[in-house]
N, C-alpha and C. Protein backbone atom coordinates (compact mmCIF):
# COMPACT_ATOMS: atom_id res chain seq x y z
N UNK A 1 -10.55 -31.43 -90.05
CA UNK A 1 -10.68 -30.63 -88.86
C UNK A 1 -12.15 -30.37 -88.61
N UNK A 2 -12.60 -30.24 -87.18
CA UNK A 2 -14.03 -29.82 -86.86
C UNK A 2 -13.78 -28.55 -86.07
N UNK A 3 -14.57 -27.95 -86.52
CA UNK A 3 -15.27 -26.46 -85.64
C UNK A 3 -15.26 -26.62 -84.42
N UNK A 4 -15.48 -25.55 -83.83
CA UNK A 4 -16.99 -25.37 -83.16
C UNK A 4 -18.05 -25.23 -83.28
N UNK A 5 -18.39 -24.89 -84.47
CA UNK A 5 -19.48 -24.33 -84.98
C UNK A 5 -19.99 -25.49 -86.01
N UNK A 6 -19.42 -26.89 -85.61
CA UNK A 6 -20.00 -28.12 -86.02
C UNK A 6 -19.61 -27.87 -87.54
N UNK A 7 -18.89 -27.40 -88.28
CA UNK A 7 -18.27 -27.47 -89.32
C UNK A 7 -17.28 -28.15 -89.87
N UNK A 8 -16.89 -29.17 -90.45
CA UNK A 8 -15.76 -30.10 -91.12
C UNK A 8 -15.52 -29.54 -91.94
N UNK A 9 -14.07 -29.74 -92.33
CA UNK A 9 -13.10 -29.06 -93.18
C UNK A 9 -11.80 -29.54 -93.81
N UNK A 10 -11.49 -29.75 -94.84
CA UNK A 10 -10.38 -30.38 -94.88
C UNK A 10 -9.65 -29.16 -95.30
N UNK A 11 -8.21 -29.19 -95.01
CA UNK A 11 -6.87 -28.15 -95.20
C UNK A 11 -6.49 -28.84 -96.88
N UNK A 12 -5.82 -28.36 -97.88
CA UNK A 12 -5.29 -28.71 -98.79
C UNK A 12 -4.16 -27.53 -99.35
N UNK A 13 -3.23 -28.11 -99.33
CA UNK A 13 -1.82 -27.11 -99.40
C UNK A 13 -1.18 -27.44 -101.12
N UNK A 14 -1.02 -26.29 -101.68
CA UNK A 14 -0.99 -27.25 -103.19
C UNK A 14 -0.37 -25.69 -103.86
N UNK A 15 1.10 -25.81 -104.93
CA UNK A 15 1.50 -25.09 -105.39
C UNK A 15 0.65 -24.30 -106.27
N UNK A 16 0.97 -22.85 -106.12
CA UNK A 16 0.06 -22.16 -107.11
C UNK A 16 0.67 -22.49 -108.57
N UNK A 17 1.77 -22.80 -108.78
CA UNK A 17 1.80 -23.50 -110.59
C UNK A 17 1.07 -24.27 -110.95
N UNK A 18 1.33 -25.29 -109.85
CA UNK A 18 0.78 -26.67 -110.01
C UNK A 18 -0.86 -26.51 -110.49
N UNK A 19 -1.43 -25.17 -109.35
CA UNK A 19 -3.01 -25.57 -109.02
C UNK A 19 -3.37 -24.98 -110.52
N UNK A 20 -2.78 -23.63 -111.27
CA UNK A 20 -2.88 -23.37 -111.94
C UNK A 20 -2.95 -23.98 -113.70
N UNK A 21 -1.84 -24.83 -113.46
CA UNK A 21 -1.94 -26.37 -114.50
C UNK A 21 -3.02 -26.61 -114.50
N UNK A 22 -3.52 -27.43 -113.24
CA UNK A 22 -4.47 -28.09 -113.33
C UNK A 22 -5.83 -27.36 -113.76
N UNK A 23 -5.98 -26.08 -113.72
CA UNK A 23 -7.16 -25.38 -113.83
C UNK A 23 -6.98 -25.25 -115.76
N UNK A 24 -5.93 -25.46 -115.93
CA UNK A 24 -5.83 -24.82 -117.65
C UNK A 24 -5.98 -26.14 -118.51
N UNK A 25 -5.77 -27.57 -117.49
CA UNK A 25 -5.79 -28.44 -118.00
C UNK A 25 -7.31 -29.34 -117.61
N UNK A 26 -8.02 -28.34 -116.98
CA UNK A 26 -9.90 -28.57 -117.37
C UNK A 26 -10.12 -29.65 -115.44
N UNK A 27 -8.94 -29.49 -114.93
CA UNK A 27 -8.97 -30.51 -113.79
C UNK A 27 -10.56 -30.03 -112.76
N UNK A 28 -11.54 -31.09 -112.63
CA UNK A 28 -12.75 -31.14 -112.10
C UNK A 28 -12.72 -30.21 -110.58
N UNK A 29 -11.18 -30.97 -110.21
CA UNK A 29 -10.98 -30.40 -108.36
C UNK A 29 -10.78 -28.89 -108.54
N UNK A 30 -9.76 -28.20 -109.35
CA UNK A 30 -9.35 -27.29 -109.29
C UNK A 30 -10.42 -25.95 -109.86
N UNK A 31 -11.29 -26.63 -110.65
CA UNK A 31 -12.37 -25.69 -111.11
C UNK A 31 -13.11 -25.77 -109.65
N UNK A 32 -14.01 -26.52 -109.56
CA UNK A 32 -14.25 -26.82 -107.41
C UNK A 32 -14.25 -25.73 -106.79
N UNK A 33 -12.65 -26.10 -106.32
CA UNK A 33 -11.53 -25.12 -105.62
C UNK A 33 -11.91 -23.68 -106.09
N UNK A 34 -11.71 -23.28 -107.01
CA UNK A 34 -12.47 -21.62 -107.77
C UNK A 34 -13.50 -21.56 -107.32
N UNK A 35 -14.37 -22.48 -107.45
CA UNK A 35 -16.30 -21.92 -107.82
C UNK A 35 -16.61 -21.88 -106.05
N UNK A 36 -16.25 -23.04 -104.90
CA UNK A 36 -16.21 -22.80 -103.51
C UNK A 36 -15.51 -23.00 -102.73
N UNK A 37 -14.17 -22.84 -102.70
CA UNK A 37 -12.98 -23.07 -102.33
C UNK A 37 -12.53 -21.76 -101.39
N UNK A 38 -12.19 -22.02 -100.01
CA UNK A 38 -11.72 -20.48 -99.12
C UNK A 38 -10.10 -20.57 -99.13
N UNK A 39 -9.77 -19.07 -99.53
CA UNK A 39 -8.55 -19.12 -99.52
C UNK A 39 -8.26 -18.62 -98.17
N UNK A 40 -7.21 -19.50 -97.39
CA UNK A 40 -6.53 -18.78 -96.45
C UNK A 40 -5.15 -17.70 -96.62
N UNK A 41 -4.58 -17.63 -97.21
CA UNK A 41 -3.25 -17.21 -97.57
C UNK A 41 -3.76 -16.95 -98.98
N UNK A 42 -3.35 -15.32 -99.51
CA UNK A 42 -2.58 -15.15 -101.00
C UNK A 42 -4.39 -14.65 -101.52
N UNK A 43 -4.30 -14.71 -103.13
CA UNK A 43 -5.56 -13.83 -103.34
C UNK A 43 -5.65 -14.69 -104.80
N UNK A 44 -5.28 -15.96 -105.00
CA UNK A 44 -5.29 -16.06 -106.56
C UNK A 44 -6.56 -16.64 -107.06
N UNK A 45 -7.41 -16.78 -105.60
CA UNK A 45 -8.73 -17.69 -105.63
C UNK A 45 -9.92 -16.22 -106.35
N UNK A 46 -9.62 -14.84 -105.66
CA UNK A 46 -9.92 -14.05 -105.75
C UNK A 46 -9.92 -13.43 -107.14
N UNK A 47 -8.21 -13.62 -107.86
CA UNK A 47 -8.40 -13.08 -109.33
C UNK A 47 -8.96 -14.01 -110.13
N UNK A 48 -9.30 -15.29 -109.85
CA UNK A 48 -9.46 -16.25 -110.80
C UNK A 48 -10.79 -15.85 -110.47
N UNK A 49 -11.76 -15.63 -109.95
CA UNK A 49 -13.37 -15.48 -110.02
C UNK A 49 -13.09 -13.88 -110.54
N UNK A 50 -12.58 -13.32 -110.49
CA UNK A 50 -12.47 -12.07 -111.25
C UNK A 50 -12.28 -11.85 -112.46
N UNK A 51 -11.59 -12.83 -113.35
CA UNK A 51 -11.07 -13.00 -114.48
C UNK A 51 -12.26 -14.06 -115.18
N UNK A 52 -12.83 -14.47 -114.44
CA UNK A 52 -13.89 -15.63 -114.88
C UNK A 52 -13.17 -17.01 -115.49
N UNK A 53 -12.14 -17.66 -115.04
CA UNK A 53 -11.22 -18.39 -115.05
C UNK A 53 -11.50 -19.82 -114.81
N UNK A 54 -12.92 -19.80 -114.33
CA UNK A 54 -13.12 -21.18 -113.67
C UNK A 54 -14.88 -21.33 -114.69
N UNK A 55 -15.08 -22.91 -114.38
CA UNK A 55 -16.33 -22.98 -115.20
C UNK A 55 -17.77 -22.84 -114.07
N UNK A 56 -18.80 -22.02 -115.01
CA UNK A 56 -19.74 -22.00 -113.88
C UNK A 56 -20.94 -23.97 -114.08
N UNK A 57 -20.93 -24.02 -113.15
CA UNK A 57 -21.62 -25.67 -113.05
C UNK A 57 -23.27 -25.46 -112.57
């Protein structure tokens, strides 16, 4: 998707078990997703930088 504001974006829709697996199982995207990842919906992007859950790069 493009902005208006000349911004590209891709949407990615992905179970919170699933995303959660993948974060426990060291997955590159899902740490990503934590460190600059916008959540639209739900807050788990929020406890996971709260909990320090993700790796800093």
């Amino acid at each position: 998707m493009s902005l208006a504001a000349d911004v590209v974006f891709s949407a990615i829709v992905i179970n919170k078990d699933l995303f959660l697996k993948l974060l426990k199982e060291g997955s590159h995207f899902a740490s990503e997703v934590v460190r600059k990842g916008a959540q639209i919906k739900g807050r788990i992007l929020n406890e996971l930088r709260g909990f320090g859950l993700h790796k800093e790069g």
